[in-house]
C-alpha atoms as a PDB file:
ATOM      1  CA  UNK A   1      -1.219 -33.193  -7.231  1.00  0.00           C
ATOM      2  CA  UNK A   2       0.627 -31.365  -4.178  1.00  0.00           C
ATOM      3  CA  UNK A   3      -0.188 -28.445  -3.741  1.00  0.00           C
ATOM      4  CA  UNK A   4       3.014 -25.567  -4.718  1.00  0.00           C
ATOM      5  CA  UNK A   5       2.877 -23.058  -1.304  1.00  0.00           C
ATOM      6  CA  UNK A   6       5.670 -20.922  -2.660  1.00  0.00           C
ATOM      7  CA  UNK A   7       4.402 -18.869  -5.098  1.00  0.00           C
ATOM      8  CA  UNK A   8       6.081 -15.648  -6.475  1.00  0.00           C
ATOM      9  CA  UNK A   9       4.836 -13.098  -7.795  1.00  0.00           C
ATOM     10  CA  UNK A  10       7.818 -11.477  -9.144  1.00  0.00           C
ATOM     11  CA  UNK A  11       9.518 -14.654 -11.441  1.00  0.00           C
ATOM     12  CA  UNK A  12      12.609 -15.723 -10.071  1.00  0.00           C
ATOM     13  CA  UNK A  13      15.007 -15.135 -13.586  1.00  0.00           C
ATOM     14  CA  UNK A  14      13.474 -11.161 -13.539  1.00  0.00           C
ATOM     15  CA  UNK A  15      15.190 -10.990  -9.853  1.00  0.00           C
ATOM     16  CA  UNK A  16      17.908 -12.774 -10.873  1.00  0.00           C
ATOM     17  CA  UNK A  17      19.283  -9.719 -13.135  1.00  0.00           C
ATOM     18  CA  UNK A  18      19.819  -7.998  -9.907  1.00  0.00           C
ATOM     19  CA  UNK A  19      21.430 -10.160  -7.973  1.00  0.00           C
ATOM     20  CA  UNK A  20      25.432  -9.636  -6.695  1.00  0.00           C
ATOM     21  CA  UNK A  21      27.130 -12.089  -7.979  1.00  0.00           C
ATOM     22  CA  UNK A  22      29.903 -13.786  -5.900  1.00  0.00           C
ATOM     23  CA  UNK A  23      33.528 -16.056  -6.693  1.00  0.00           C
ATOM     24  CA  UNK A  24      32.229 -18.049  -4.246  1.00  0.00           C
ATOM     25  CA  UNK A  25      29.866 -21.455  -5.272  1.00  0.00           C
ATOM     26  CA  UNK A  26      28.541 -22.265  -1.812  1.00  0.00           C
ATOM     27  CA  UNK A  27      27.278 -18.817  -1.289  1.00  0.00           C
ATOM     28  CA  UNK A  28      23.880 -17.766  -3.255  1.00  0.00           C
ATOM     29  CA  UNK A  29      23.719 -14.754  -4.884  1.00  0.00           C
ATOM     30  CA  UNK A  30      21.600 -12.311  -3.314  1.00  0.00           C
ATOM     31  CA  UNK A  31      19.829  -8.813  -4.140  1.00  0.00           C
ATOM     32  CA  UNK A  32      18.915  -5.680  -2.004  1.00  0.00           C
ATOM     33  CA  UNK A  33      15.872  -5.863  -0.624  1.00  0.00           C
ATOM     34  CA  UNK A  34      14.286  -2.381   0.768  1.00  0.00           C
ATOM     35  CA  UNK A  35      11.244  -2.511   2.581  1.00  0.00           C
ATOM     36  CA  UNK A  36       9.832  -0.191   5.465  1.00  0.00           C
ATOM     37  CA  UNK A  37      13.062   1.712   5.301  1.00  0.00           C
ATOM     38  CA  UNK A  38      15.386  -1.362   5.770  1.00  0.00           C
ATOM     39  CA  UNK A  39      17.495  -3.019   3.258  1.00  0.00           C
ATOM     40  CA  UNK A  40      18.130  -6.446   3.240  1.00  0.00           C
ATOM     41  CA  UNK A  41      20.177  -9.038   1.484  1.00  0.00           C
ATOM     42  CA  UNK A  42      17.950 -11.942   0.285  1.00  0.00           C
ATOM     43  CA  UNK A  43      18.300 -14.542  -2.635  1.00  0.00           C
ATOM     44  CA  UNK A  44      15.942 -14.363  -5.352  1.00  0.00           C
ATOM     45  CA  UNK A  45      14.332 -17.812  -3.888  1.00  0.00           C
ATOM     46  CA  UNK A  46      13.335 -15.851  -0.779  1.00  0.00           C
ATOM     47  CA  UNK A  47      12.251 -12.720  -2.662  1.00  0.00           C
ATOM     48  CA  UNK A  48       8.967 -11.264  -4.221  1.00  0.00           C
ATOM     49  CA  UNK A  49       6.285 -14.510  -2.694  1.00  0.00           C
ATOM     50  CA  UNK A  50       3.912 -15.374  -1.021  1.00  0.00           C
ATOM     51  CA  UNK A  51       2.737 -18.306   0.233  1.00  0.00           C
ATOM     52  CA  UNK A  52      -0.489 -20.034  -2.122  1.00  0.00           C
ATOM     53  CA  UNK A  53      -0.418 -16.527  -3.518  1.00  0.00           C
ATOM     54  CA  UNK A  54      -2.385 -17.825  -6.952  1.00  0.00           C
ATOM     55  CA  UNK A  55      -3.679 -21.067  -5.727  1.00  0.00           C
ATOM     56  CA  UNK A  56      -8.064 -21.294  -6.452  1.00  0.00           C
ATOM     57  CA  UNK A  57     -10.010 -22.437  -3.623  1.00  0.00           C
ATOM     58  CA  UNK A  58     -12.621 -23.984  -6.017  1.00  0.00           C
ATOM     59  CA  UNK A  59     -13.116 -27.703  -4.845  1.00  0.00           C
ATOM     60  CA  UNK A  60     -13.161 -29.202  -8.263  1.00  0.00           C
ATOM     61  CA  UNK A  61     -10.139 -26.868  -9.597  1.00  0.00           C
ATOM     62  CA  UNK A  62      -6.666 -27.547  -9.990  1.00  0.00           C
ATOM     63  CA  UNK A  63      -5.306 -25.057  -7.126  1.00  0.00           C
ATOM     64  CA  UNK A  64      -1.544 -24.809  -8.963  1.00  0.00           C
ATOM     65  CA  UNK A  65      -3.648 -24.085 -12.412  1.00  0.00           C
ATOM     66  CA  UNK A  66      -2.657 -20.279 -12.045  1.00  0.00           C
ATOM     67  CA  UNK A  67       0.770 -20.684 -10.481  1.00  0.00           C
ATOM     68  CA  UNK A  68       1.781 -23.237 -13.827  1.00  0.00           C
ATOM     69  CA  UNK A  69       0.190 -20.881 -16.201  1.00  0.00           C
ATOM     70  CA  UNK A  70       2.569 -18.336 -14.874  1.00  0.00           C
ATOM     71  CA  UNK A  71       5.452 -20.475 -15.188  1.00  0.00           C
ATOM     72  CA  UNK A  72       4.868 -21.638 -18.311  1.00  0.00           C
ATOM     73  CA  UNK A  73       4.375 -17.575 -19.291  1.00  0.00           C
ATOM     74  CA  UNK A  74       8.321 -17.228 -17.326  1.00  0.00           C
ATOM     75  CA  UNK A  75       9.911 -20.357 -19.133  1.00  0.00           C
ATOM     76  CA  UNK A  76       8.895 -18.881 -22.736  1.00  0.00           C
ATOM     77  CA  UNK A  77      10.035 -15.437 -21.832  1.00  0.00           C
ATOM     78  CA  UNK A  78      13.247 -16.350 -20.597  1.00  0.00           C
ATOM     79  CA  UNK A  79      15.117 -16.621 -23.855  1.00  0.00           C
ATOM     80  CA  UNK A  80      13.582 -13.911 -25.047  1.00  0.00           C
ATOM     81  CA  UNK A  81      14.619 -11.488 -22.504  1.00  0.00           C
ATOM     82  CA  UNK A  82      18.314 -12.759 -22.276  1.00  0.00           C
ATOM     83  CA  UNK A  83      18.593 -12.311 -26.797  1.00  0.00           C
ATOM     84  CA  UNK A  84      17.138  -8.763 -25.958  1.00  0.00           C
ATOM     85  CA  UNK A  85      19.498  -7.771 -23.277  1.00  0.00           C
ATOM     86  CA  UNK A  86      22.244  -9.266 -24.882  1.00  0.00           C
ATOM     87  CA  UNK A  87      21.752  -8.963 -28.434  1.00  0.00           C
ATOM     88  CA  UNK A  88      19.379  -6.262 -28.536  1.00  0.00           C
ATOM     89  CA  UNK A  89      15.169  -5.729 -28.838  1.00  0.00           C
ATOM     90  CA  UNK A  90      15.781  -6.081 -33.036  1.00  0.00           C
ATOM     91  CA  UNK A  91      17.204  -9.518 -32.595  1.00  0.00           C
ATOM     92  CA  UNK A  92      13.862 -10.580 -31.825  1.00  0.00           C
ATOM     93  CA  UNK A  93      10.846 -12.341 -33.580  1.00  0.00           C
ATOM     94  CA  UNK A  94       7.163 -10.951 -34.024  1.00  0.00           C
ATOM     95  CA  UNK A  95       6.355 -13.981 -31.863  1.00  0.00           C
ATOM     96  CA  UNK A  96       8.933 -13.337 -29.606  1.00  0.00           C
ATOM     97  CA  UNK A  97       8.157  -9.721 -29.166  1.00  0.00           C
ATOM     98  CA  UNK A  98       4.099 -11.556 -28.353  1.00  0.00           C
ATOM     99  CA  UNK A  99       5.823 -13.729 -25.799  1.00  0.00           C
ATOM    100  CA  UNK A 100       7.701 -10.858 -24.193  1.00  0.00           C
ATOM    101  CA  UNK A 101       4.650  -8.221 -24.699  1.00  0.00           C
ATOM    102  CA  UNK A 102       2.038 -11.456 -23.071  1.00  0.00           C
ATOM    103  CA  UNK A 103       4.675 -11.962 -20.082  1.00  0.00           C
ATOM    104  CA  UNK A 104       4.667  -7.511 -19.441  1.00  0.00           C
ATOM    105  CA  UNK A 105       1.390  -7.489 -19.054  1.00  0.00           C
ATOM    106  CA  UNK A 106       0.929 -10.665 -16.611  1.00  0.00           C
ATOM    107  CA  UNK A 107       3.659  -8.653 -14.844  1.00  0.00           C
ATOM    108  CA  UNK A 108       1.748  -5.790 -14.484  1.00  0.00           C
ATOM    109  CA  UNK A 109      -1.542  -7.757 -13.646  1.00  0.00           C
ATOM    110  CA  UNK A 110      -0.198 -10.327 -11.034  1.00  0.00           C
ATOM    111  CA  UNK A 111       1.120  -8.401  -7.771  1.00  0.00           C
ATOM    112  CA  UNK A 112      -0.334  -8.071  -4.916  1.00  0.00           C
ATOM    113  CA  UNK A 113      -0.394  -4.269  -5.569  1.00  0.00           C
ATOM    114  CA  UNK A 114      -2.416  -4.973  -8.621  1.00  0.00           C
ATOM    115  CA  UNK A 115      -4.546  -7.555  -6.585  1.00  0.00           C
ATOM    116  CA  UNK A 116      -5.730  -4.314  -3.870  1.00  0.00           C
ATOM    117  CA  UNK A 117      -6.192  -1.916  -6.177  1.00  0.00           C
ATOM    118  CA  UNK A 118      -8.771  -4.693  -8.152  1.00  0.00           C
ATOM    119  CA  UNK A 119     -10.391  -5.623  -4.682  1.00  0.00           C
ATOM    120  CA  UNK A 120     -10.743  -1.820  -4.107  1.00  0.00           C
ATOM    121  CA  UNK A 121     -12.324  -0.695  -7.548  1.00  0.00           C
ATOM    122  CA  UNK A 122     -14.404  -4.476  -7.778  1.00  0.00           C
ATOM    123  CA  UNK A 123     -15.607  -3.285  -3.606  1.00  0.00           C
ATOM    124  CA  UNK A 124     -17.330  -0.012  -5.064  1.00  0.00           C
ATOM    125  CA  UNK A 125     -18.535  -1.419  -7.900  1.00  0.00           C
ATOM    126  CA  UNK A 126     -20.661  -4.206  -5.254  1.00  0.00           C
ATOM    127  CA  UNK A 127     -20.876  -1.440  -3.075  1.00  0.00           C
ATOM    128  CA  UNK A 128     -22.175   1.317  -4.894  1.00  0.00           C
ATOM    129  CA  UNK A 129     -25.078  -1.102  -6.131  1.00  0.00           C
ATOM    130  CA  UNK A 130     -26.117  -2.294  -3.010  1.00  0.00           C
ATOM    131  CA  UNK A 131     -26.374   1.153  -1.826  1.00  0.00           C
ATOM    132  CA  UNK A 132     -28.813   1.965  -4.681  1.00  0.00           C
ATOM    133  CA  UNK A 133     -30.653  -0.755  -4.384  1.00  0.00           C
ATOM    134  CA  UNK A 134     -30.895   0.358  -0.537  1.00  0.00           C
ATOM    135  CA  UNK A 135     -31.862   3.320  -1.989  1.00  0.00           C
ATOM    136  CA  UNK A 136     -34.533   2.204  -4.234  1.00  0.00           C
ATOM    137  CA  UNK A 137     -36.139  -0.701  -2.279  1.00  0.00           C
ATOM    138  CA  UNK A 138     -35.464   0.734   0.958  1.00  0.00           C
ATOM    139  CA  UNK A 139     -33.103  -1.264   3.844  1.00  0.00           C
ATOM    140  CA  UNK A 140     -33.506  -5.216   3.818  1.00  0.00           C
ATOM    141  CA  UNK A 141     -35.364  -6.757   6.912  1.00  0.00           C
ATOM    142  CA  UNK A 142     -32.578  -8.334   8.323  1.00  0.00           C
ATOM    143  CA  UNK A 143     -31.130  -5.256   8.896  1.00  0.00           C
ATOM    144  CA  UNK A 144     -34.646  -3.542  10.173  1.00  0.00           C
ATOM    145  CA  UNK A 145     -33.036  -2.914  13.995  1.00  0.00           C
ATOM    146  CA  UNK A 146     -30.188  -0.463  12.132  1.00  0.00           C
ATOM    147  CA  UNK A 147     -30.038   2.682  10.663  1.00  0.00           C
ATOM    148  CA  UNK A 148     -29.524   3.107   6.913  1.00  0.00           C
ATOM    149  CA  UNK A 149     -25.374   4.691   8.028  1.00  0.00           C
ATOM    150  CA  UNK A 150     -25.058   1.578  10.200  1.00  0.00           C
ATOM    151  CA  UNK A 151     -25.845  -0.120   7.406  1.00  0.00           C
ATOM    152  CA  UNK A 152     -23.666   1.286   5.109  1.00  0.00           C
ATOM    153  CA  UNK A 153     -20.550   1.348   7.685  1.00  0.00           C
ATOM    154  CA  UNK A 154     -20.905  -2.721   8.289  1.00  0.00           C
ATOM    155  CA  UNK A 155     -20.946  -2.991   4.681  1.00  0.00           C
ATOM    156  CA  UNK A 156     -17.486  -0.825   4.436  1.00  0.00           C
ATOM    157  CA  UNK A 157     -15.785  -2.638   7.853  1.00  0.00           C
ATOM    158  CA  UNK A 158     -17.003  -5.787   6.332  1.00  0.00           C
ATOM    159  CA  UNK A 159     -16.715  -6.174   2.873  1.00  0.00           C
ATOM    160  CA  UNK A 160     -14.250  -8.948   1.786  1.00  0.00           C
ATOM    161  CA  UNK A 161     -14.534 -10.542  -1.919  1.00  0.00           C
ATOM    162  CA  UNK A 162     -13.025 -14.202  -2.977  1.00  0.00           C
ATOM    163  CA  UNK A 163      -9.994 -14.685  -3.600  1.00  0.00           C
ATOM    164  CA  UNK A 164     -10.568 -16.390  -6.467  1.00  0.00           C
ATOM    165  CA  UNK A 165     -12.830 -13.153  -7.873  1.00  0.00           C
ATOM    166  CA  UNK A 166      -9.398 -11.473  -7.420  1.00  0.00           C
ATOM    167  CA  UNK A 167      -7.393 -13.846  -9.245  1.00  0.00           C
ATOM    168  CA  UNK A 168     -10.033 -13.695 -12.279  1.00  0.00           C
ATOM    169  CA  UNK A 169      -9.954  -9.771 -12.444  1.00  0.00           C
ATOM    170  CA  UNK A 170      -5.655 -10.656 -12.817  1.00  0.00           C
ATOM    171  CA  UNK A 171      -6.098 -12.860 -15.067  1.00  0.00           C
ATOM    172  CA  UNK A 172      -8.514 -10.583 -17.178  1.00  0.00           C
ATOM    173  CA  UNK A 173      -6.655  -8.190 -17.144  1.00  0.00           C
ATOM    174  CA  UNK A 174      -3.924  -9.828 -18.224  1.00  0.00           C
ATOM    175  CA  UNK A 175      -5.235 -10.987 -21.600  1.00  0.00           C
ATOM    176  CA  UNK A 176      -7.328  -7.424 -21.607  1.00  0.00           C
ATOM    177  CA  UNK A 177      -3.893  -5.009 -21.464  1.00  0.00           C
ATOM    178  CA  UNK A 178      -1.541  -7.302 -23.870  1.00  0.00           C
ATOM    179  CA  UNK A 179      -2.700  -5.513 -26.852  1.00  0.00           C
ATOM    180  CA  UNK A 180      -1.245  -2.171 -25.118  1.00  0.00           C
ATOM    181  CA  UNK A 181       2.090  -3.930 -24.460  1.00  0.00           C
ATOM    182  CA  UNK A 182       1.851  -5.383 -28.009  1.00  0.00           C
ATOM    183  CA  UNK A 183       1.459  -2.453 -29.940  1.00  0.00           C
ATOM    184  CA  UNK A 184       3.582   0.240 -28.350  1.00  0.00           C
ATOM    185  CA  UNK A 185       7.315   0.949 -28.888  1.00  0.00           C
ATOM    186  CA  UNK A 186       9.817  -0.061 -27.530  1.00  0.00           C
ATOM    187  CA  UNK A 187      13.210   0.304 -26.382  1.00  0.00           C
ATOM    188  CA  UNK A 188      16.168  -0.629 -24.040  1.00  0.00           C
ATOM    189  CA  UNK A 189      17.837   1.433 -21.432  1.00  0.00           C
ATOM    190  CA  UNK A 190      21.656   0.704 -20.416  1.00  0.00           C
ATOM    191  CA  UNK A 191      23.045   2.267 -17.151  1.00  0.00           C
ATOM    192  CA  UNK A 192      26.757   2.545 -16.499  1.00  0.00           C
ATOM    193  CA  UNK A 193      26.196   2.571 -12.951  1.00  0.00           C
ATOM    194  CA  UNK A 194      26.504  -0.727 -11.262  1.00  0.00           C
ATOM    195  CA  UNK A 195      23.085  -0.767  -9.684  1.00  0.00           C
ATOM    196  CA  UNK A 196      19.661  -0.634 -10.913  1.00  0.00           C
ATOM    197  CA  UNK A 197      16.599  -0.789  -8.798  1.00  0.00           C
ATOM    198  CA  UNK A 198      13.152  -2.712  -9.542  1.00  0.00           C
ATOM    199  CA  UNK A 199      10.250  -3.137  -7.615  1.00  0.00           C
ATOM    200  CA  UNK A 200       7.492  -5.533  -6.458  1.00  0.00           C
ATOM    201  CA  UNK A 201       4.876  -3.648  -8.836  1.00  0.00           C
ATOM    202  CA  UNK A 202       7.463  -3.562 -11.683  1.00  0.00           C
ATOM    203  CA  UNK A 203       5.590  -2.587 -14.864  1.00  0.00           C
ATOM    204  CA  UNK A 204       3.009   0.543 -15.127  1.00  0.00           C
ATOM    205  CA  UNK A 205       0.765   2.092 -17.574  1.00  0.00           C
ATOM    206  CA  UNK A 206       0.969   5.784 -18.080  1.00  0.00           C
ATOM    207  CA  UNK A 207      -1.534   7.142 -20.113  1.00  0.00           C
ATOM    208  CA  UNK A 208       0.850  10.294 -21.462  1.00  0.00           C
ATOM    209  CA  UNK A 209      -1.923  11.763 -22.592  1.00  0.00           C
ATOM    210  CA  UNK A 210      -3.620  12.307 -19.819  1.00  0.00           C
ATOM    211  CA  UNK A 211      -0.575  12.965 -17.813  1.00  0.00           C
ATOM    212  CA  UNK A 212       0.446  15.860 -20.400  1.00  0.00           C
ATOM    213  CA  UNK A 213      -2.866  17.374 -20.238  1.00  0.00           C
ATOM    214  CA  UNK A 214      -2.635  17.516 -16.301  1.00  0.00           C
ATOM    215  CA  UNK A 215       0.859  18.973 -16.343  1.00  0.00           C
ATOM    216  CA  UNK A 216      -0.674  21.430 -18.739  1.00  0.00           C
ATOM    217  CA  UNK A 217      -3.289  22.062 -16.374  1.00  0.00           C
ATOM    218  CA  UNK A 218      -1.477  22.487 -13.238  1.00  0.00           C
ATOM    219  CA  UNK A 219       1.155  24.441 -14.819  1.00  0.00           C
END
């Protein structure tokens, strides 16, 4: 099976909310991109990808497993999302609200954002151990000729973990957070204005408790 290279990880019918529409057929219509202080007009095909973004390296593994699972995921939601918007979040199912609550929290899981901030907290993790066991057993022989802080700088400058590691900890996450999506309330904001602005790490978590007892805190 070819191999899909463009990947996004922002679905193409999310985008396509934003877009401004035009009278004109031949001409796409395209959305505000702002990056690095610069705002550009792109189409939604040419927005929010990268290229083999979610494809596994694994010999024996389909690489497009990740990049259909997603799509499958978008082609379910879909519906949903355009009955919510235009009918409302009541008009919906139990199993609908599942298939909209599942595709929230692959949203949240599957950016590149998402992806540093798991290489950075999975890189400590490694990290951290090897350093105790540095600790412990004292510095491996191959390393003999350096200093334990030489050590432990090549290890920072160095570090790198699979992609496919990364793409599990997504993945994992996923699954792990829909229960959060699942069981909170919801609701639907309407703007007047005639723009609204996303962004390429479009769903959070905010933990109000926590956030309430820091305001408290610092106030």
């Amino acid at each position: 099976m070819a191999e899909k290279k463009k990947q996004h990880y922002i679905p193409q019918f999310y985008l396509k909310k934003f877009v401004q529409k035009t009278d004109n057929p031949k001409i796409e219509p395209s959305l505000w991109v702002h990056k690095n202080g610069v705002s550009k007009k792109k189409s939604p095909s040419n927005t929010g990808f990268e290229s083999y973004f979610y494809a596994i390296d694994g010999e024996d593994l389909d690489k497009n497993h990740v990049e259909d699972l997603l799509s499958t995921i978008e082609s379910d939601t879909k519906p949903v999302l355009d009955r919510m918007l235009s009918l409302g979040i009541h008009s919906i199912t139990e199993h609908e609200r599942y298939i909209f609550a599942r595709f929230l929290s692959f949203m949240f899981s599957r950016t590149p954002k998402m992806r540093e901030l798991n290489n950075i907290a999975l890189s400590r993790v490694i990290k951290d151990y090897a350093f105790q066991k540095m600790n412990r057993d004292g510095i491996p022989l191959r390393f003999k000729n350096l200093s334990k802080d030489s050590v432990i700088e090549l290890l920072n400058e160095h570090w790198t973990l699979p992609k496919d590691a990364l793409i599990g900890m997504g993945l994992y996450g996923s699954v792990n957070n829909l229960p959060e999506f699942n069981d909170r309330n919801w609701c639907l904001f309407h703007t007047n204005d005639s723009h609204f602005i996303t962004s390429d790490h479009p769903v959070v978590l905010i933990n109000m408790l926590i956030t309430i007892k820091r305001f408290q805190v610092l106030s």
